[in-house]
Protein backbone atom coordinates (compact mmCIF):
# COMPACT_ATOMS: atom_id res chain seq x y z
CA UNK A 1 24.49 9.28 10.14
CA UNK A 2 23.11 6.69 12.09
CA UNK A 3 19.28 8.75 12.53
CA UNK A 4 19.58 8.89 8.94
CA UNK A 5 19.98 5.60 8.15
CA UNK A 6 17.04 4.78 11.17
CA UNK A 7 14.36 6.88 9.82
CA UNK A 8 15.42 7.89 6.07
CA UNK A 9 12.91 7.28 3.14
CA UNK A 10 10.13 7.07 5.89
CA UNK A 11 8.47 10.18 4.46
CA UNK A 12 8.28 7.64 1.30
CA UNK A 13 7.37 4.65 3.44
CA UNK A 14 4.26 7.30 4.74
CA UNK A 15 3.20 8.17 1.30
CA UNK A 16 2.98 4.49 0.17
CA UNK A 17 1.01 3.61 3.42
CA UNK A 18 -1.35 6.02 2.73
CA UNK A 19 -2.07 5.21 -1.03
CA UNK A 20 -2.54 1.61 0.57
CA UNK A 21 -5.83 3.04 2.37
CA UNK A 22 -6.71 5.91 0.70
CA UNK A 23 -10.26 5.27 -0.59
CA UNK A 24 -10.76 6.89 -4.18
CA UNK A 25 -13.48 9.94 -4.03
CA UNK A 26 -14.13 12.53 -6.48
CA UNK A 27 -12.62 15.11 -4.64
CA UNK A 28 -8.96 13.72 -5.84
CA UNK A 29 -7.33 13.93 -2.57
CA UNK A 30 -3.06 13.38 -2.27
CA UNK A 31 -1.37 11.86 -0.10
CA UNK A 32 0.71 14.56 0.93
CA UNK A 33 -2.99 16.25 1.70
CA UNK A 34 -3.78 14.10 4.14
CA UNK A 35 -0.48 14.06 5.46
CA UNK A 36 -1.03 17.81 5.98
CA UNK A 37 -4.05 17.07 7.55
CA UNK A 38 -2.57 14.52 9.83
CA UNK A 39 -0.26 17.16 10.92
CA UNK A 40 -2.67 19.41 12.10
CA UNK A 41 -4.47 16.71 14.69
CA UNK A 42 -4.06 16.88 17.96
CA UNK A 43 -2.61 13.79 20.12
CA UNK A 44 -6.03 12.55 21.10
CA UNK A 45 -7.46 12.83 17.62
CA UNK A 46 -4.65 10.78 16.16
CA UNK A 47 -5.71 8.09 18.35
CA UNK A 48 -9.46 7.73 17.30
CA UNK A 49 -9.72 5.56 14.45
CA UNK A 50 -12.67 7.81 13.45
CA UNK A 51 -10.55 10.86 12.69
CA UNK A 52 -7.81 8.53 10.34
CA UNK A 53 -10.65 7.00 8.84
CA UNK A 54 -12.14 9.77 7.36
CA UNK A 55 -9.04 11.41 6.66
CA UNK A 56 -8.47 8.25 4.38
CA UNK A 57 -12.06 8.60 2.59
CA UNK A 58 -13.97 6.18 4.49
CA UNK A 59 -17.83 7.24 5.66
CA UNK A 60 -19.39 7.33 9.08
CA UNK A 61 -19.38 3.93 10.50
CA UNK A 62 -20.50 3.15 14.27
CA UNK A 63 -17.43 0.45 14.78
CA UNK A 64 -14.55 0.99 12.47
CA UNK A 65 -13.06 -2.63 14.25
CA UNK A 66 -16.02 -4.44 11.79
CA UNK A 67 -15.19 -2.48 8.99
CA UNK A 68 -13.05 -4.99 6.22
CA UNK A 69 -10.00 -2.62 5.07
CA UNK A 70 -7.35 -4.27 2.65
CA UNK A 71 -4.23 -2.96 1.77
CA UNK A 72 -3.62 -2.00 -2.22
CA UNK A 73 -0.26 -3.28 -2.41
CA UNK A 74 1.73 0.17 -2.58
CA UNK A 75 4.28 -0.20 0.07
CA UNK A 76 4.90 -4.13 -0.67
CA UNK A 77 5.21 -3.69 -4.46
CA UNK A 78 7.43 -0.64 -4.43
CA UNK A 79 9.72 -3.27 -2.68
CA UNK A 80 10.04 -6.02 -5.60
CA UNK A 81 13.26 -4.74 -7.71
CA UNK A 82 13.24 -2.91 -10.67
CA UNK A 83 9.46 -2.11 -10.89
CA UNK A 84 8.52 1.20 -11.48
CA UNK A 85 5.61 3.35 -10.18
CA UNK A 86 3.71 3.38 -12.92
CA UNK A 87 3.66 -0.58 -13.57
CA UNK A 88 2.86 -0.27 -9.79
CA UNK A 89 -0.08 1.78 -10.50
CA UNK A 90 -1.18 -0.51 -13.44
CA UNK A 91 -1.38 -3.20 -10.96
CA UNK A 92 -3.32 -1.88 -8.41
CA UNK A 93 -5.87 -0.25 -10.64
CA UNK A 94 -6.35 -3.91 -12.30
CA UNK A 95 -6.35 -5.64 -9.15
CA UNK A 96 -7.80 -3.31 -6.74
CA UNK A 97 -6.38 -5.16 -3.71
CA UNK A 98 -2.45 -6.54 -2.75
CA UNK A 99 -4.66 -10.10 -2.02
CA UNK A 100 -5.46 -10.17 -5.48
CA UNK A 101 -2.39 -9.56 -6.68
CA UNK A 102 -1.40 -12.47 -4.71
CA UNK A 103 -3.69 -14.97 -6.08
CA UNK A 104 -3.25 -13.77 -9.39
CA UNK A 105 -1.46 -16.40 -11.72
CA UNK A 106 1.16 -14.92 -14.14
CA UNK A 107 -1.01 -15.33 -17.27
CA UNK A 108 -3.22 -13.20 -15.02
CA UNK A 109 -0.25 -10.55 -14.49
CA UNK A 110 0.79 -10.70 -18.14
CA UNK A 111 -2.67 -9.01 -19.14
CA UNK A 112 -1.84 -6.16 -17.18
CA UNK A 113 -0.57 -2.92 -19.57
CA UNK A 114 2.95 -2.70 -19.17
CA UNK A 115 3.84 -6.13 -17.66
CA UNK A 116 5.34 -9.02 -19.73
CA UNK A 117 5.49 -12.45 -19.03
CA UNK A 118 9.42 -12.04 -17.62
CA UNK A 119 8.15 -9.37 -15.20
CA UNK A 120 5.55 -11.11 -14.60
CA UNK A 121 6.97 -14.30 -13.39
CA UNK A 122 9.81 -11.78 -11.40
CA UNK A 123 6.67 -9.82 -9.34
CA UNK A 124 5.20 -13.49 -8.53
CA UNK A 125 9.18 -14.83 -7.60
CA UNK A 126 9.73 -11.49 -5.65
CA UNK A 127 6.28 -11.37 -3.81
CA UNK A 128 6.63 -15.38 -2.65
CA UNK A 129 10.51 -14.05 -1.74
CA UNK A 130 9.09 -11.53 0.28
CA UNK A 131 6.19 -14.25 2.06
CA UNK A 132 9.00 -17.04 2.83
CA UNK A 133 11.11 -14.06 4.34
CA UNK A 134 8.17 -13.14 6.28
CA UNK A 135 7.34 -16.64 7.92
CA UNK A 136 10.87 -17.15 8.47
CA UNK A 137 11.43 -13.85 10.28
CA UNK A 138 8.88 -14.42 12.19
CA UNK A 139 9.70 -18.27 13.53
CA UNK A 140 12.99 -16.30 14.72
């Protein structure tokens, strides 16, 4: 009971971290591809960042630490209540980055298809929930 409660909905929690990075090719790749893919590493693959990188759909670089990567907003937004994956979706596709989605007033989040101006001012009350929880967690 108590493993359960430690490590369930992490298969989830890997999905959604995934989507967060997961640059959009033509070749339509899943999540649960790469997490296939992942799978099949070895130990000292999983620790180049080359080998996640391209796994995730990002091209040859010489230094992944100077490459800019920004998360989508998957794993935060599944988190406000009562928003479902498809609004989720809506969001990211209009917004192409979680930052954005942060800065965005709620006029800004009303123009997005499926969001009204009462879930719109709940995803901006949630997400600044969420910050203020942060900071304080972390003063602790």
């Amino acid at each position: 009971m108590q493993l359960e409660e430690l490590i369930g909905g992490l298969e989830k929690e890997e999905e959604l971290i995934i989507k967060d990075y997961l640059v959009k090719t033509k070749k339509k790749t899943t999540p649960e591809k790469i997490i296939e893919k992942l799978e099949e590493l070895s130990y000292e693959e999983l620790t180049k960042d080359a080998s996640i990188a391209k796994l995730l759909g990002y091209e040859n670089f010489d230094n992944y630490d100077e490459v800019g990567v920004y998360t989508k907003g998957y794993r935060i937004l599944s988190k406000v209540p009562r928003m479902p994956s498809n609004i989720v979706e809506n969001l990211v596709d209009s917004f192409k980055s979680f930052q954005h989605i942060l800065a965005a007033d709620i006029e800004s989040l009303d123009d997005v298809d499926g969001i009204g101006e009462i879930r719109a001012r709940t995803i901006k009350q949630s997400l600044k929930r969420m910050q203020e929880q942060f900071v304080f967690d972390n003063l602790i």
